[in-house]
C-alpha atoms as a PDB file:
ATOM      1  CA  UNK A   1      81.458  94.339  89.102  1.00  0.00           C
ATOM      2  CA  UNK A   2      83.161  94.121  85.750  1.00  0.00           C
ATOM      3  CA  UNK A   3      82.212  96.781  83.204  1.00  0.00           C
ATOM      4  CA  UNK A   4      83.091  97.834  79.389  1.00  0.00           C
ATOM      5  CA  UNK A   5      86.158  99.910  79.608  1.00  0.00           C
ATOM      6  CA  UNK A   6      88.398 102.376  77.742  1.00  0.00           C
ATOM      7  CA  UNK A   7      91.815 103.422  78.785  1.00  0.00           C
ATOM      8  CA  UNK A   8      92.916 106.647  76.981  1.00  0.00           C
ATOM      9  CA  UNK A   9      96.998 107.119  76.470  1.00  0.00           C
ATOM     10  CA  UNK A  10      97.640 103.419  77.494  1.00  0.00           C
ATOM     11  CA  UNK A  11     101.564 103.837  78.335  1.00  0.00           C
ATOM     12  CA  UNK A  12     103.031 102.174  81.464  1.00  0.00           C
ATOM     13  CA  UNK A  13     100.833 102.926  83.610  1.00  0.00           C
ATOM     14  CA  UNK A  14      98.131 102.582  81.733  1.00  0.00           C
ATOM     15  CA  UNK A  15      99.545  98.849  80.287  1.00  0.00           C
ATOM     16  CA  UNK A  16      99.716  98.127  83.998  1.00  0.00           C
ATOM     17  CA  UNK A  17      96.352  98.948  84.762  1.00  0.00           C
ATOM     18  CA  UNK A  18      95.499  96.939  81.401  1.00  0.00           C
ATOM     19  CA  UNK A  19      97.088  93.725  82.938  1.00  0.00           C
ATOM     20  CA  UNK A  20      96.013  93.432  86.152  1.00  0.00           C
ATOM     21  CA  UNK A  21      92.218  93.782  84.884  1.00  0.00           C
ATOM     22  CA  UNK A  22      93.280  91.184  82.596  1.00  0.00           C
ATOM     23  CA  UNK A  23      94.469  88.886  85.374  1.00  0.00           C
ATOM     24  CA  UNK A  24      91.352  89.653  87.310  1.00  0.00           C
ATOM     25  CA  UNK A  25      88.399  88.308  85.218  1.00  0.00           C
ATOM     26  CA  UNK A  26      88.253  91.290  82.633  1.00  0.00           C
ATOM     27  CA  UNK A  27      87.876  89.817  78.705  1.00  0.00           C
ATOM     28  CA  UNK A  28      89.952  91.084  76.084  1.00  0.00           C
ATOM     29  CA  UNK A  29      86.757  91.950  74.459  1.00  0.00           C
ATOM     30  CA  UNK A  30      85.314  94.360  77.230  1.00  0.00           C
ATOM     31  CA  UNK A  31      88.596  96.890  76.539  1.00  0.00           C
ATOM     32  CA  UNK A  32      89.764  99.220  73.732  1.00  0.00           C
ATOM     33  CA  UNK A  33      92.510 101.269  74.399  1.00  0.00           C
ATOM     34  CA  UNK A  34      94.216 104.093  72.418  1.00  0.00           C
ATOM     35  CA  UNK A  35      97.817 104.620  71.673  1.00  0.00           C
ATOM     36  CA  UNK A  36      99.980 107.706  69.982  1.00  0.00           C
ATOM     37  CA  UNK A  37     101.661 104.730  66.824  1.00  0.00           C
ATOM     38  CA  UNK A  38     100.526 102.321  65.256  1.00  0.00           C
ATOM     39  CA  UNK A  39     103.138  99.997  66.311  1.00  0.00           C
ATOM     40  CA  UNK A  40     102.365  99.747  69.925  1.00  0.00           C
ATOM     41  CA  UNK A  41      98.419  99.642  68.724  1.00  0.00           C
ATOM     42  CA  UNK A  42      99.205  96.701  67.341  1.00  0.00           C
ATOM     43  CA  UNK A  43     101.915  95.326  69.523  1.00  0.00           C
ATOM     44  CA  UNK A  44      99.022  95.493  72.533  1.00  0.00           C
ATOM     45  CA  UNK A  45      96.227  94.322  70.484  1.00  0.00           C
ATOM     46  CA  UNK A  46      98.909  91.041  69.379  1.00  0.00           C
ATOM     47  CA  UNK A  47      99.602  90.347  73.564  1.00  0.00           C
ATOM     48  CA  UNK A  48      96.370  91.594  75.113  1.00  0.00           C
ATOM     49  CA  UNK A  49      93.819  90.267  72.271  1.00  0.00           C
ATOM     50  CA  UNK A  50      92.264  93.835  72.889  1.00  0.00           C
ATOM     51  CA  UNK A  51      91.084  96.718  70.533  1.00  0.00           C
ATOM     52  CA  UNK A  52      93.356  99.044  70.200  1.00  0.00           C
ATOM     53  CA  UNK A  53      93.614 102.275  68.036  1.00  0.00           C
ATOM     54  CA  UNK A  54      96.450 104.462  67.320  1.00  0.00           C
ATOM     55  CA  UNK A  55      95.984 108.574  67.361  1.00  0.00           C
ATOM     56  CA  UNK A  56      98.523 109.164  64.386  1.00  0.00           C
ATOM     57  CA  UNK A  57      96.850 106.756  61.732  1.00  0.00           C
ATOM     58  CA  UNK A  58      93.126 107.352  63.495  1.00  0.00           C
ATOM     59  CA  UNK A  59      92.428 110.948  64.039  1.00  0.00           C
ATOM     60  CA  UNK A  60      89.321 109.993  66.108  1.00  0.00           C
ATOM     61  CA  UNK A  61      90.544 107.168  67.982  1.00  0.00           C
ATOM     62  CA  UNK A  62      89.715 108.217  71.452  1.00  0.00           C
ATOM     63  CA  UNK A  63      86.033 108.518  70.529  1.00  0.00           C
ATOM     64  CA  UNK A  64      86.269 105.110  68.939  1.00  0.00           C
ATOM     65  CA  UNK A  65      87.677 103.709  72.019  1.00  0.00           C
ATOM     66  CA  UNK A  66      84.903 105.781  74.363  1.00  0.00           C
ATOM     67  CA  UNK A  67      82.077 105.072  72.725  1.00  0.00           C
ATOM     68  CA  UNK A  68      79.995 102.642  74.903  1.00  0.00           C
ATOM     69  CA  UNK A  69      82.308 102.339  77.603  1.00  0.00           C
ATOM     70  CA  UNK A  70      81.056 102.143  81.065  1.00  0.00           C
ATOM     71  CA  UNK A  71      84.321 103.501  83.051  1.00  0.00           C
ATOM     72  CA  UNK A  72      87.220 105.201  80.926  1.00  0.00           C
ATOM     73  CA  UNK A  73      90.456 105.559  82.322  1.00  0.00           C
ATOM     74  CA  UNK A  74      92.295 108.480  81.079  1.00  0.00           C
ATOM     75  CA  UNK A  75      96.298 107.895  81.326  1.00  0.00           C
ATOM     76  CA  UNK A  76      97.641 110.812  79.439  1.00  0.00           C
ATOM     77  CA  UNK A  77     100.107 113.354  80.780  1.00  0.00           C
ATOM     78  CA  UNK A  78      98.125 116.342  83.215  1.00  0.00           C
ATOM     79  CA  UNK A  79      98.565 118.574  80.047  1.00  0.00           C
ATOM     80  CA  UNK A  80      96.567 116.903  78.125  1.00  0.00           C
ATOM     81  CA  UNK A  81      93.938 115.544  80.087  1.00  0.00           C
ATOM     82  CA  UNK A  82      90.923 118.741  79.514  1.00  0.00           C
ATOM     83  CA  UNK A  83      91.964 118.316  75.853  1.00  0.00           C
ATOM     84  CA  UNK A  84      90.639 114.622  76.079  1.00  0.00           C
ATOM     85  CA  UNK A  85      87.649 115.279  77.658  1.00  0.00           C
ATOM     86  CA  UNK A  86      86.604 118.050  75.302  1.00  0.00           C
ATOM     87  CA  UNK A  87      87.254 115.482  72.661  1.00  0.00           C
ATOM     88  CA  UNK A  88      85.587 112.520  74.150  1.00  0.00           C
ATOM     89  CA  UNK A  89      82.469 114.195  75.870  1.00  0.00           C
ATOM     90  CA  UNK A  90      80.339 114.182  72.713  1.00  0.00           C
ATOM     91  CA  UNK A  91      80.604 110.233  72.808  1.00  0.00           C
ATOM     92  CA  UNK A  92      80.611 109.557  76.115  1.00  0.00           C
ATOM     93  CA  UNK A  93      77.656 107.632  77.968  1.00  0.00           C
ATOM     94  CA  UNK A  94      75.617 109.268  79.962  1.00  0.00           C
ATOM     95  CA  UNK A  95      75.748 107.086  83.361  1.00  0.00           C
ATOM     96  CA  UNK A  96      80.133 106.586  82.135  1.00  0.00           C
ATOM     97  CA  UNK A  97      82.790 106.504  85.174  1.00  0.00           C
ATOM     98  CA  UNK A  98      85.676 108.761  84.231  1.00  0.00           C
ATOM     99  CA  UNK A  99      88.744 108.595  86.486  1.00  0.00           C
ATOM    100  CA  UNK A 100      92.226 110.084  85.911  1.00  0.00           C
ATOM    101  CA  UNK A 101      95.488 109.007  86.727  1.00  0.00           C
ATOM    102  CA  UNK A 102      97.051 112.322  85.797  1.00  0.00           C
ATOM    103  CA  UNK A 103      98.447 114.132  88.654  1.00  0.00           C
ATOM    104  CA  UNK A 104      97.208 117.556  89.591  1.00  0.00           C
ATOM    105  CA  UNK A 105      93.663 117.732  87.474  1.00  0.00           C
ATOM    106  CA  UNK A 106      91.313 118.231  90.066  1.00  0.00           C
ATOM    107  CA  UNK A 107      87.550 116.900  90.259  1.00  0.00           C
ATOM    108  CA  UNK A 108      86.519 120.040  89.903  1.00  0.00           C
ATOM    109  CA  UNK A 109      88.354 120.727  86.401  1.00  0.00           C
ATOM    110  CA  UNK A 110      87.645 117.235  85.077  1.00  0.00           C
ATOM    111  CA  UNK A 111      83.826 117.430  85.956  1.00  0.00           C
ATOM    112  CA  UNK A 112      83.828 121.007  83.705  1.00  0.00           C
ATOM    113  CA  UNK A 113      84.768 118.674  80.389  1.00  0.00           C
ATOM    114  CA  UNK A 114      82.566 116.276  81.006  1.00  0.00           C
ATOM    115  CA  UNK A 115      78.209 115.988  81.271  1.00  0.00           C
ATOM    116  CA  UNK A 116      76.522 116.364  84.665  1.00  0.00           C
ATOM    117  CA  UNK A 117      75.811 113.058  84.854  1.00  0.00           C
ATOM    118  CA  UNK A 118      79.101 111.548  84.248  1.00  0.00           C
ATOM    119  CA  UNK A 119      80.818 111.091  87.539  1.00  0.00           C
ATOM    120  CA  UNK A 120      84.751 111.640  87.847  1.00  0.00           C
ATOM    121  CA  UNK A 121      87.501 110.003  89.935  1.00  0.00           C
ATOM    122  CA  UNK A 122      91.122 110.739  90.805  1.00  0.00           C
ATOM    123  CA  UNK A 123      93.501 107.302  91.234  1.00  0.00           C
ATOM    124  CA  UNK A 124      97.237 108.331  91.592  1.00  0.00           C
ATOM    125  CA  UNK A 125      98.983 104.622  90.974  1.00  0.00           C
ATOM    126  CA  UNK A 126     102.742 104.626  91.342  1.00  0.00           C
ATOM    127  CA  UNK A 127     105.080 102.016  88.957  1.00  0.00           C
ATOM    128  CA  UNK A 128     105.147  99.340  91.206  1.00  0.00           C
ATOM    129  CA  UNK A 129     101.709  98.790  89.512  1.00  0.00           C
ATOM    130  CA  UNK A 130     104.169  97.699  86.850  1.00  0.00           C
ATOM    131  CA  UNK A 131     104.170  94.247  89.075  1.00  0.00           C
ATOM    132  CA  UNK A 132     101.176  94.199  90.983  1.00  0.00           C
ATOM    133  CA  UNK A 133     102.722  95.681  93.693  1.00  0.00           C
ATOM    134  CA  UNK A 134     101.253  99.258  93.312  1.00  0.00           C
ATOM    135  CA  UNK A 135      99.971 101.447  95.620  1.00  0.00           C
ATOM    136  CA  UNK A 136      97.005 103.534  94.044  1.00  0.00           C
ATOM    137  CA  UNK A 137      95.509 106.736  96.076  1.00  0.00           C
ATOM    138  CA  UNK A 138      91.535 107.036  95.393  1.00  0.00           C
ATOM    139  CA  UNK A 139      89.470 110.066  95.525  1.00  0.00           C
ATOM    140  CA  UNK A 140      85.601 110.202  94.266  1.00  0.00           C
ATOM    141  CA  UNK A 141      83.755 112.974  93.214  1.00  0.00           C
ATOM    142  CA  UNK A 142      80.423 113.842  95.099  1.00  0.00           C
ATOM    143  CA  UNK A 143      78.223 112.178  93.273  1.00  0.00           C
ATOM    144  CA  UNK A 144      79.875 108.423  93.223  1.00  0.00           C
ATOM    145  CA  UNK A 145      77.635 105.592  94.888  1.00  0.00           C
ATOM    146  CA  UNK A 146      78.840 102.639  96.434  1.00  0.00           C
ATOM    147  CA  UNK A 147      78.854 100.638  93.308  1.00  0.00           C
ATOM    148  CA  UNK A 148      80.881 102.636  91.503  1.00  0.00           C
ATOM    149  CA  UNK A 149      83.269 103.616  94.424  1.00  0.00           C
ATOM    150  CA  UNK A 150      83.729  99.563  94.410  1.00  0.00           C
ATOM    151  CA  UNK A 151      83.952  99.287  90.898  1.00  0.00           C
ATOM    152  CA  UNK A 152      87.339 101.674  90.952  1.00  0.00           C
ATOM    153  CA  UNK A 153      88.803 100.185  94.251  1.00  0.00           C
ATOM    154  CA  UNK A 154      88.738  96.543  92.371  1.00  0.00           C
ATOM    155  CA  UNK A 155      89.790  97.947  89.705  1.00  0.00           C
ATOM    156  CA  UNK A 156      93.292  99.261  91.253  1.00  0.00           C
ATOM    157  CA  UNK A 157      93.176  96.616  93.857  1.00  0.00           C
ATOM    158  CA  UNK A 158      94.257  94.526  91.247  1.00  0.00           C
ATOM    159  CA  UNK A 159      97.641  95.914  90.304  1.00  0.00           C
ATOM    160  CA  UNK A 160      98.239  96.769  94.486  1.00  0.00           C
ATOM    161  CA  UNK A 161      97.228  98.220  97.586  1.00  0.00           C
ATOM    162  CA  UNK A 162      94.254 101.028  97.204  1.00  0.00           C
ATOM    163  CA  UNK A 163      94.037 104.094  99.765  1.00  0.00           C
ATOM    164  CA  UNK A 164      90.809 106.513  99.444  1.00  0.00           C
ATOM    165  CA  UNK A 165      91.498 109.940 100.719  1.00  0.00           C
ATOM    166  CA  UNK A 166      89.798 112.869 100.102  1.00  0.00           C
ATOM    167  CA  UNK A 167      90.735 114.986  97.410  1.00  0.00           C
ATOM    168  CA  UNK A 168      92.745 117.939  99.295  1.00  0.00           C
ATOM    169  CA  UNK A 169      94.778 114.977 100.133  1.00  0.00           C
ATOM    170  CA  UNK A 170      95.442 113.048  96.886  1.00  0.00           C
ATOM    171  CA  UNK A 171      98.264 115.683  95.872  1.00  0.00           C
ATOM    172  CA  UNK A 172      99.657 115.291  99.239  1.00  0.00           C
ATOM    173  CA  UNK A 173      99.465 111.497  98.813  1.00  0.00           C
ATOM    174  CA  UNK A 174     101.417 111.849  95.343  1.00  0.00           C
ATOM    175  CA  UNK A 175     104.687 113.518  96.749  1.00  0.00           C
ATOM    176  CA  UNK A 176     104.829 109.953  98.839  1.00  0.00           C
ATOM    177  CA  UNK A 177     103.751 106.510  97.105  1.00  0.00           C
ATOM    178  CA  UNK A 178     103.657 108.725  93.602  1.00  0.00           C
ATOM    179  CA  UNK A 179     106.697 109.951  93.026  1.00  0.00           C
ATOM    180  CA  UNK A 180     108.315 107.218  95.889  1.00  0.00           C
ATOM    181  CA  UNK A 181     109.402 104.818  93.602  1.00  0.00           C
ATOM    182  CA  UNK A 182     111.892 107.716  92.355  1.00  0.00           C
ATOM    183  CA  UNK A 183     113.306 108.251  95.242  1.00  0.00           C
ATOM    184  CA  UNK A 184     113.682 104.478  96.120  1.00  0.00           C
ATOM    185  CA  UNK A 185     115.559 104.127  92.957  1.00  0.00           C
ATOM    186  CA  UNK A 186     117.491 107.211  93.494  1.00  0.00           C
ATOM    187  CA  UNK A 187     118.829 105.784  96.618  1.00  0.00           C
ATOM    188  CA  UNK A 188     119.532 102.768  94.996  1.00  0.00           C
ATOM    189  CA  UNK A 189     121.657 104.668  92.409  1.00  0.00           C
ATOM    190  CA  UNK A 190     124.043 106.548  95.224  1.00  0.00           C
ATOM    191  CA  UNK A 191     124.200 103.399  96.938  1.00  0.00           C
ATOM    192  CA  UNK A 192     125.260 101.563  93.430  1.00  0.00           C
ATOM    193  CA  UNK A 193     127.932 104.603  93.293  1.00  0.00           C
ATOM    194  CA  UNK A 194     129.225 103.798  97.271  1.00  0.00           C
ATOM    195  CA  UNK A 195     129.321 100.081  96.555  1.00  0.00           C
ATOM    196  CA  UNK A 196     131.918 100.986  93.200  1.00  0.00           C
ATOM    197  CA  UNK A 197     133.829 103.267  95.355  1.00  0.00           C
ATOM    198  CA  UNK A 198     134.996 100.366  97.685  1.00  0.00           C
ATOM    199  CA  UNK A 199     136.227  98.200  94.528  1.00  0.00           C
ATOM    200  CA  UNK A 200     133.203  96.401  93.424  1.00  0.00           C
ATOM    201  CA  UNK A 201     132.232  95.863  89.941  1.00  0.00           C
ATOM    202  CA  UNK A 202     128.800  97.201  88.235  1.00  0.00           C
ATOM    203  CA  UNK A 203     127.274  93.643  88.618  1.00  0.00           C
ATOM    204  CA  UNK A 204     128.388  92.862  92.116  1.00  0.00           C
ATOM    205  CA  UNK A 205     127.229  96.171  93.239  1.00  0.00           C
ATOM    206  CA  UNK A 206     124.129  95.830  91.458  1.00  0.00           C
ATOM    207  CA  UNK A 207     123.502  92.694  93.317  1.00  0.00           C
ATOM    208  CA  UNK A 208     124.218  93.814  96.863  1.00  0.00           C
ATOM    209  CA  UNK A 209     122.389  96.997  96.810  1.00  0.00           C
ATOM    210  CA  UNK A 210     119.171  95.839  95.274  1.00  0.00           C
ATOM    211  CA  UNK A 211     118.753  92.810  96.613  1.00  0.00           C
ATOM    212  CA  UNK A 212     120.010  94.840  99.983  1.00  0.00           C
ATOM    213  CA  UNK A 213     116.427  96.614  99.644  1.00  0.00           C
ATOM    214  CA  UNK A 214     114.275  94.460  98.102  1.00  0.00           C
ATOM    215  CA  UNK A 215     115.238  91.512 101.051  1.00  0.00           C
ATOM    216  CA  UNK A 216     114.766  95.050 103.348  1.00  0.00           C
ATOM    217  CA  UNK A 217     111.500  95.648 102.355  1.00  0.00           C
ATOM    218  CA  UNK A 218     110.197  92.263 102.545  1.00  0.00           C
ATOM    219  CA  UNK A 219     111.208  91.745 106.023  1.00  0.00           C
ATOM    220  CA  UNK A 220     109.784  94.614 106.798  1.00  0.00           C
ATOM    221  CA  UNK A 221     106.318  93.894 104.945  1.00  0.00           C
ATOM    222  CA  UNK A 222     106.252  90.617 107.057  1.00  0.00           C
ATOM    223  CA  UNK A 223     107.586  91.664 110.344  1.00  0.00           C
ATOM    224  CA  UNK A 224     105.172  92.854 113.054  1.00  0.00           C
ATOM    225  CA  UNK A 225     107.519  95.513 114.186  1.00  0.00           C
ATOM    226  CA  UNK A 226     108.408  99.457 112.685  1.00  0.00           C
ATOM    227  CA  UNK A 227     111.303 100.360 110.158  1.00  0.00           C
ATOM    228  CA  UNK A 228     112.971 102.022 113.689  1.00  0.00           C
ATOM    229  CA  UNK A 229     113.141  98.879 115.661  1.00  0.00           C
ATOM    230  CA  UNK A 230     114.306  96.496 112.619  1.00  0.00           C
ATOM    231  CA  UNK A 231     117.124  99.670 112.422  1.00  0.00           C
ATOM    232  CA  UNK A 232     118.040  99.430 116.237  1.00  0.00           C
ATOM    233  CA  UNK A 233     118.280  95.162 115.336  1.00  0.00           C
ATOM    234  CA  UNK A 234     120.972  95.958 112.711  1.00  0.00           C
ATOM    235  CA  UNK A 235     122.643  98.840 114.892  1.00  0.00           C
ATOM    236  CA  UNK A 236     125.021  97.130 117.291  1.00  0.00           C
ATOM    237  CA  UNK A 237     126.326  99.517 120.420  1.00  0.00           C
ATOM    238  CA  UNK A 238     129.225 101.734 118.743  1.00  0.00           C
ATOM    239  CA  UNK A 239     129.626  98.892 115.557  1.00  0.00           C
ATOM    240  CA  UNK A 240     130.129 100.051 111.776  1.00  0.00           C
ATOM    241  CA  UNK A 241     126.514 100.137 111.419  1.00  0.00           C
ATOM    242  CA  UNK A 242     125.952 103.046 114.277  1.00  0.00           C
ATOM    243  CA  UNK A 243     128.587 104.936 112.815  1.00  0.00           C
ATOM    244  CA  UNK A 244     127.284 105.087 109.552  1.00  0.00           C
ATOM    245  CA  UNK A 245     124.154 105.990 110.302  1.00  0.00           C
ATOM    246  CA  UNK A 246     125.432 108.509 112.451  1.00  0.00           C
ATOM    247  CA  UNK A 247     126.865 109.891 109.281  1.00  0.00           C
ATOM    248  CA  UNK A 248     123.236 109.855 107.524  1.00  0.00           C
ATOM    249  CA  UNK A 249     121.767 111.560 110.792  1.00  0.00           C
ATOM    250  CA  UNK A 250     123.949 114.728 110.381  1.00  0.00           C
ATOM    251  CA  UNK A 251     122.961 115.110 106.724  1.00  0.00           C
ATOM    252  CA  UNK A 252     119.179 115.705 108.369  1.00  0.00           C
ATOM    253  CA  UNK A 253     117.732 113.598 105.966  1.00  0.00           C
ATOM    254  CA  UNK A 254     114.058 114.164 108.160  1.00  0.00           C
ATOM    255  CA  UNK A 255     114.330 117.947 106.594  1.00  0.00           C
ATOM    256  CA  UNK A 256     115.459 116.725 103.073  1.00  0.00           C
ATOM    257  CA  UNK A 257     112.263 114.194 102.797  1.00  0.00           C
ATOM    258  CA  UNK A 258     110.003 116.833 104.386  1.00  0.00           C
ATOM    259  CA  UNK A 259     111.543 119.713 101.871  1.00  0.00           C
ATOM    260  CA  UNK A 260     111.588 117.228  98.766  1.00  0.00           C
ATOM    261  CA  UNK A 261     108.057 116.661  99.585  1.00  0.00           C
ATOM    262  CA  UNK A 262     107.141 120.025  99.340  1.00  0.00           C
ATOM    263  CA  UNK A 263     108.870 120.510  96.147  1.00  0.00           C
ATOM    264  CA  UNK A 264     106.531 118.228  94.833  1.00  0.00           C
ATOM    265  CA  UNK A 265     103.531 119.064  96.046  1.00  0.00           C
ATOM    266  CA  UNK A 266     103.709 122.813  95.081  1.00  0.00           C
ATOM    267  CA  UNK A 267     104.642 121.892  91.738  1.00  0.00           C
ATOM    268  CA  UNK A 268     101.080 119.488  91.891  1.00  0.00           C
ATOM    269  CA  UNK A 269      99.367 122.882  93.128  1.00  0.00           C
ATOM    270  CA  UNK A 270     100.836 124.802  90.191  1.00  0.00           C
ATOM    271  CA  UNK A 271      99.919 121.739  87.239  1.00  0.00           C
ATOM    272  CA  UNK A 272      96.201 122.367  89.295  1.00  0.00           C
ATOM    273  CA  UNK A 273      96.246 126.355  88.347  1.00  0.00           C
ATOM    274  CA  UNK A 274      97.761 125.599  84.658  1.00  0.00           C
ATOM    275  CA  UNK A 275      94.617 123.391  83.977  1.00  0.00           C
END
């Protein structure tokens, strides 16, 4: 069910969210957004055939943008997020759907900023959003009906895959499909770095080692079986493959990811306590 929106800080993420509503039967004319300059206000507004404001030129351009919205989508950094709500409560509809994409504001400390009967959601999209190929991590507050708990899912169904957890989970959630894509491109960068080290240029090491993992994960997206048995397929008995993995095996990678993880996730815990 397609409702009035706002979306608050509309950067990437927020652009992404933006264009797959867009390409699912949202009007230009049912979204305002706001923006820090006035150049990407009006460089949005020009593609999108939205309403969008700018913070520096309009001081009150998040209320503007609010202000008879039936879900706002607040895409600013964690820091700033209570500082929002404080500024757009006083405009805010009563019966409004207010969900964050900022990682570590809890329900708890969002529904403190905002009226009693203004319920609040927690959606933790990752870039891949960027080309509809997101995957978005959904938690509702206790008061959400069905409605709006489908209202949200379409919403991030259309930029990806949606996944509703409960909330001591979302963090959790974050340190994988959040902050994935990082790692993913990472790899990609040390692999880039290998590639150059056996002679290849920038652009034919670009080549191999991205379309090396994006041909990987598509096989694996379509194949019936598990990342370990498409491995074993690769893996010959005592080949080059099997000996480089063998290599990757005593760098305990398992206790890297696991450790990485955790790195992230207590830094979610401490954004949490800050706010």
């Amino acid at each position: 069910m397609q409702k009035s929106v706002a979306i608050i800080g509309c950067g990437s993420m927020g652009t992404a969210i933006l264009a797959g509503m867009l390409s699912h039967g949202y009007l230009p004319e049912q979204i305002k957004l706001t923006v820090r300059t006035t150049e990407n206000a009006n460089a949005l507004a020009k593609k999108y055939k939205v309403t969008a404001y700018a913070t520096e030129y309009q001081p009150n351009a998040n209320s503007l943008a609010v202000e008879g919205a039936e879900l706002v989508i607040i895409a600013v950094k964690p820091i700033n997020v209570t500082k929002v709500l404080d500024e757009i409560s006083v405009v805010l509809s009563p019966k409004a759907l207010v969900v964050s994409v900022a990682a570590g504001i809890t329900i708890a400390t969002m529904a403190k900023h905002v009226a009693d009967t203004n319920q609040v959601v927690r959606a933790m999209p990752n870039t891949p959003a960027l080309v509809g190929k997101g995957v978005t991590g959904i938690s509702f507050g206790p008061g959400i009906d069905s409605e709006q708990q489908q209202v949200v899912e379409e919403l991030f169904s259309a930029v990806g895959k949606t996944l509703v957890v409960d909330e001591d989970r979302i963090d959790s959630l974050s340190t994988i499909s959040g902050s994935g894509p990082a790692y993913v491109f990472f790899f990609i960068e040390e692999f880039i770095k290998a590639a150059k080290e056996h002679g290849f240029s920038d652009d034919e090491a670009h080549l191999m080692v991205t379309e090396t993992f994006l041909g990987a994960s598509l096989l694996l997206s379509k194949s019936q079986q598990d990342p370990a048995e498409l491995r074993r397929q690769v893996t010959s008995p005592n080949g080059t493959t099997m000996k480089a993995i063998a290599v990757l095996e005593e760098g305990n990678l398992e206790e890297l990811f696991v450790k990485a993880t955790k790195a992230a996730l207590a830094r979610a815990k401490e954004i949490a306590q800050e706010n």
